[in-house]
C-alpha atoms as a PDB file:
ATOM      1  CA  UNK A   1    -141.993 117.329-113.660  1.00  0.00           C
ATOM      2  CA  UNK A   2    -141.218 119.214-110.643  1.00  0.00           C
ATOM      3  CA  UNK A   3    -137.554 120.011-110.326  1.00  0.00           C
ATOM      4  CA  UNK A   4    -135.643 117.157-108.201  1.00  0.00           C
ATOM      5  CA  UNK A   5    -133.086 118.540-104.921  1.00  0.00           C
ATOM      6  CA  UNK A   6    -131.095 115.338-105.690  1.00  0.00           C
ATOM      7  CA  UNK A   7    -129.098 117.422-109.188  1.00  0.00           C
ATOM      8  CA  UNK A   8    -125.515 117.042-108.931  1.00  0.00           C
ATOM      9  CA  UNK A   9    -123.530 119.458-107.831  1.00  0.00           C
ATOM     10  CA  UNK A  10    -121.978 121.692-110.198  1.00  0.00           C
ATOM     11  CA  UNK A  11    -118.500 121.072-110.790  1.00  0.00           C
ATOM     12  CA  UNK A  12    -116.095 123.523-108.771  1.00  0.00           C
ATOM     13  CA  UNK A  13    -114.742 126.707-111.322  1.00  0.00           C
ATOM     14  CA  UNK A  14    -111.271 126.429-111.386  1.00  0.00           C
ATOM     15  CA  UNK A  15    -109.165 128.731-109.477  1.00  0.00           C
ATOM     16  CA  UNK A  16    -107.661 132.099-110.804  1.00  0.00           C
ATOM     17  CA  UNK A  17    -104.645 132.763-110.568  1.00  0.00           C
ATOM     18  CA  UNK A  18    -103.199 135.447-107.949  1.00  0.00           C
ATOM     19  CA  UNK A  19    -106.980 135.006-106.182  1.00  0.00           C
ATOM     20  CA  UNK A  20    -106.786 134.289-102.348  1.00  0.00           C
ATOM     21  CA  UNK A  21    -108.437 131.069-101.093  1.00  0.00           C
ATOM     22  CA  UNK A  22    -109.153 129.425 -97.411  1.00  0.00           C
ATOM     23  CA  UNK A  23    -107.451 126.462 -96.417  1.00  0.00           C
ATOM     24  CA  UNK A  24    -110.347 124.346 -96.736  1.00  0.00           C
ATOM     25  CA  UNK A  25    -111.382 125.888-100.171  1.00  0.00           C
ATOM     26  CA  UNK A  26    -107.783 124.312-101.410  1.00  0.00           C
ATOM     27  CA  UNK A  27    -108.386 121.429 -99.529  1.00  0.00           C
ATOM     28  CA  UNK A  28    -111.600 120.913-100.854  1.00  0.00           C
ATOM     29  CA  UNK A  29    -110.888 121.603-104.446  1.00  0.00           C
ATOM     30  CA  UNK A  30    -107.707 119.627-104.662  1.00  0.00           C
ATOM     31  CA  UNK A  31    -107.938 116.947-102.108  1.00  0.00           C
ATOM     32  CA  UNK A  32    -104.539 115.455-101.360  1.00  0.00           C
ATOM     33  CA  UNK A  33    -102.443 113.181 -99.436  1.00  0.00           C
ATOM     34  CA  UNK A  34     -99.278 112.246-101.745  1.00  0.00           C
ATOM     35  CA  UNK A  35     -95.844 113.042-101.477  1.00  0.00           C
ATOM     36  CA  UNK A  36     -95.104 116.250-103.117  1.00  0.00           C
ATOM     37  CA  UNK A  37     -92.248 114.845-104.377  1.00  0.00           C
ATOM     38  CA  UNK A  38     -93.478 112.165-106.368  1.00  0.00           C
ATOM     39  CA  UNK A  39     -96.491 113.945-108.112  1.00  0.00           C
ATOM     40  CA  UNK A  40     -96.585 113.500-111.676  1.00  0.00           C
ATOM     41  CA  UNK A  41     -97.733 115.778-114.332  1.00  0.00           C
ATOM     42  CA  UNK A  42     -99.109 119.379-113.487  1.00  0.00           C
ATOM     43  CA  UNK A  43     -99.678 120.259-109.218  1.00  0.00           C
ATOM     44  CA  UNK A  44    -101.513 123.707-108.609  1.00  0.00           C
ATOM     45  CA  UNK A  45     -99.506 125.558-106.375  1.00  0.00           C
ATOM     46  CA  UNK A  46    -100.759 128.334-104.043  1.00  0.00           C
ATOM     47  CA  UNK A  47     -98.555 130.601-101.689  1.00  0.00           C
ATOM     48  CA  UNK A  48     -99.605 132.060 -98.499  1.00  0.00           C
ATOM     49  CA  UNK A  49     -98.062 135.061 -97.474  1.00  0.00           C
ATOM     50  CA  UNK A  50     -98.730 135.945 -94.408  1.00  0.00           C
ATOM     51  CA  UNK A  51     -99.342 132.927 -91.283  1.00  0.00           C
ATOM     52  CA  UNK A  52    -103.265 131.936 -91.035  1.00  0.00           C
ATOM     53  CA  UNK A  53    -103.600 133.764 -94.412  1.00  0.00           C
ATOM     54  CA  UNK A  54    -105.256 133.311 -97.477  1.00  0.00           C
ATOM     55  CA  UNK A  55    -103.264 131.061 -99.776  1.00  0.00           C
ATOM     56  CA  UNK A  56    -102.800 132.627-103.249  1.00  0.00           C
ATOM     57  CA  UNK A  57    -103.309 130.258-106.623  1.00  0.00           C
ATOM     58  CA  UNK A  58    -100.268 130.532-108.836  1.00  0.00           C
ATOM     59  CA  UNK A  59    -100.148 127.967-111.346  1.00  0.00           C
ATOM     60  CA  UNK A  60     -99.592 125.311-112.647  1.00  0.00           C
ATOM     61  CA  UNK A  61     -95.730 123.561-111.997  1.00  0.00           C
ATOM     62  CA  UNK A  62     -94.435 120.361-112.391  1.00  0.00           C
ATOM     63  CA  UNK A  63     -91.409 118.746-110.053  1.00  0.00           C
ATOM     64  CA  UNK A  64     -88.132 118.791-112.158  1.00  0.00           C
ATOM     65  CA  UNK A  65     -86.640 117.364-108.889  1.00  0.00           C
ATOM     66  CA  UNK A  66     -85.495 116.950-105.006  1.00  0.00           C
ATOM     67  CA  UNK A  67     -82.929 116.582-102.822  1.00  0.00           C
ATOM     68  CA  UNK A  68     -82.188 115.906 -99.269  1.00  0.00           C
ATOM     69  CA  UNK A  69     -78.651 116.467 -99.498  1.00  0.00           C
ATOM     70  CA  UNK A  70     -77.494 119.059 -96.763  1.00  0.00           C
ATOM     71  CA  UNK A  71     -75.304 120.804 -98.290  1.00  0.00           C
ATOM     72  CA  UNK A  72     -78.082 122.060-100.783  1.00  0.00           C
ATOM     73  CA  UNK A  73     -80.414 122.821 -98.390  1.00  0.00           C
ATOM     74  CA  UNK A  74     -78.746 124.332 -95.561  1.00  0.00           C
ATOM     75  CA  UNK A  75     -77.996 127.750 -97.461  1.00  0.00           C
ATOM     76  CA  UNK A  76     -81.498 128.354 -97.482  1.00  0.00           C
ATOM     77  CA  UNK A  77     -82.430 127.572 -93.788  1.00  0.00           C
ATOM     78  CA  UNK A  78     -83.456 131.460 -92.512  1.00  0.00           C
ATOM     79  CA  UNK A  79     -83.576 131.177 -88.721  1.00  0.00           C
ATOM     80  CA  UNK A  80     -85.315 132.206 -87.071  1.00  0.00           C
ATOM     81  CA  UNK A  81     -88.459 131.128 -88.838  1.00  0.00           C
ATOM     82  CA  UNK A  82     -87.158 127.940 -91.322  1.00  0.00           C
ATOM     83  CA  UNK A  83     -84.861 126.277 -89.017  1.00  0.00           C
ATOM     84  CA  UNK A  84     -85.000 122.335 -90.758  1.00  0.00           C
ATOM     85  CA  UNK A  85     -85.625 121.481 -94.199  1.00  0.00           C
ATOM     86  CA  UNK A  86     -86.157 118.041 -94.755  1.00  0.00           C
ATOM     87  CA  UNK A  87     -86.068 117.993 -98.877  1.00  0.00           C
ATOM     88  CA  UNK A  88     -86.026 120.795-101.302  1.00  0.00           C
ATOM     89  CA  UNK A  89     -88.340 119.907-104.365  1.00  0.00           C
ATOM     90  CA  UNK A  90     -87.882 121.924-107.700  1.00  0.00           C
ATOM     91  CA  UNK A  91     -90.815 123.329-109.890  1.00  0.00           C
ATOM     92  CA  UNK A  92     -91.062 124.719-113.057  1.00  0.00           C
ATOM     93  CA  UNK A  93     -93.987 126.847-114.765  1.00  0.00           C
ATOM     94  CA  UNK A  94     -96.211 124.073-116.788  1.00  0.00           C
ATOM     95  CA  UNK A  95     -95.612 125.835-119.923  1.00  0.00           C
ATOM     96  CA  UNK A  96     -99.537 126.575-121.313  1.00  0.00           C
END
């Protein structure tokens, strides 16, 4: 039988880490839409480094905690670029 267009799509490899991705590559792979805050269990976590960059995959973390509490966050405020935090949430390293 002649082969069908209609196969389903493979699923996505999983990201490496310290490999650059687009936006919408994340966005694709993950999806999204919760609060960080409340995620449960591991969260991939990519850093961009430089504005309109790629974002960079670093792991996996869980959230150990947040805080809105002011006094926490306003040491790391670095005007002129990070002028309001609204909550700090805390990761650690999924441990493999």
């Amino acid at each position: 039988s002649a082969m069908s267009d209609a196969s389903p799509s493979p699923a996505p490899a999983p990201h490496v880490v310290g490999k650059g991705y687009e936006f919408d590559e994340v966005r694709s792979f993950l999806g999204g839409g919760i609060k960080l805050a409340e995620t449960r269990g591991p969260l991939p976590v990519y850093v961009r480094r430089t504005e309109g960059g790629q974002w960079f995959y670093n792991g996996l973390y869980e959230v150990t905690s947040h805080t809105t509490d002011p006094t926490i966050i306003r040491p790391r405020l670095m005007p002129p670029k990070i002028v309001a935090i609204d909550r700090l949430v805390f990761l650690k390293r999924c441990s493999a």
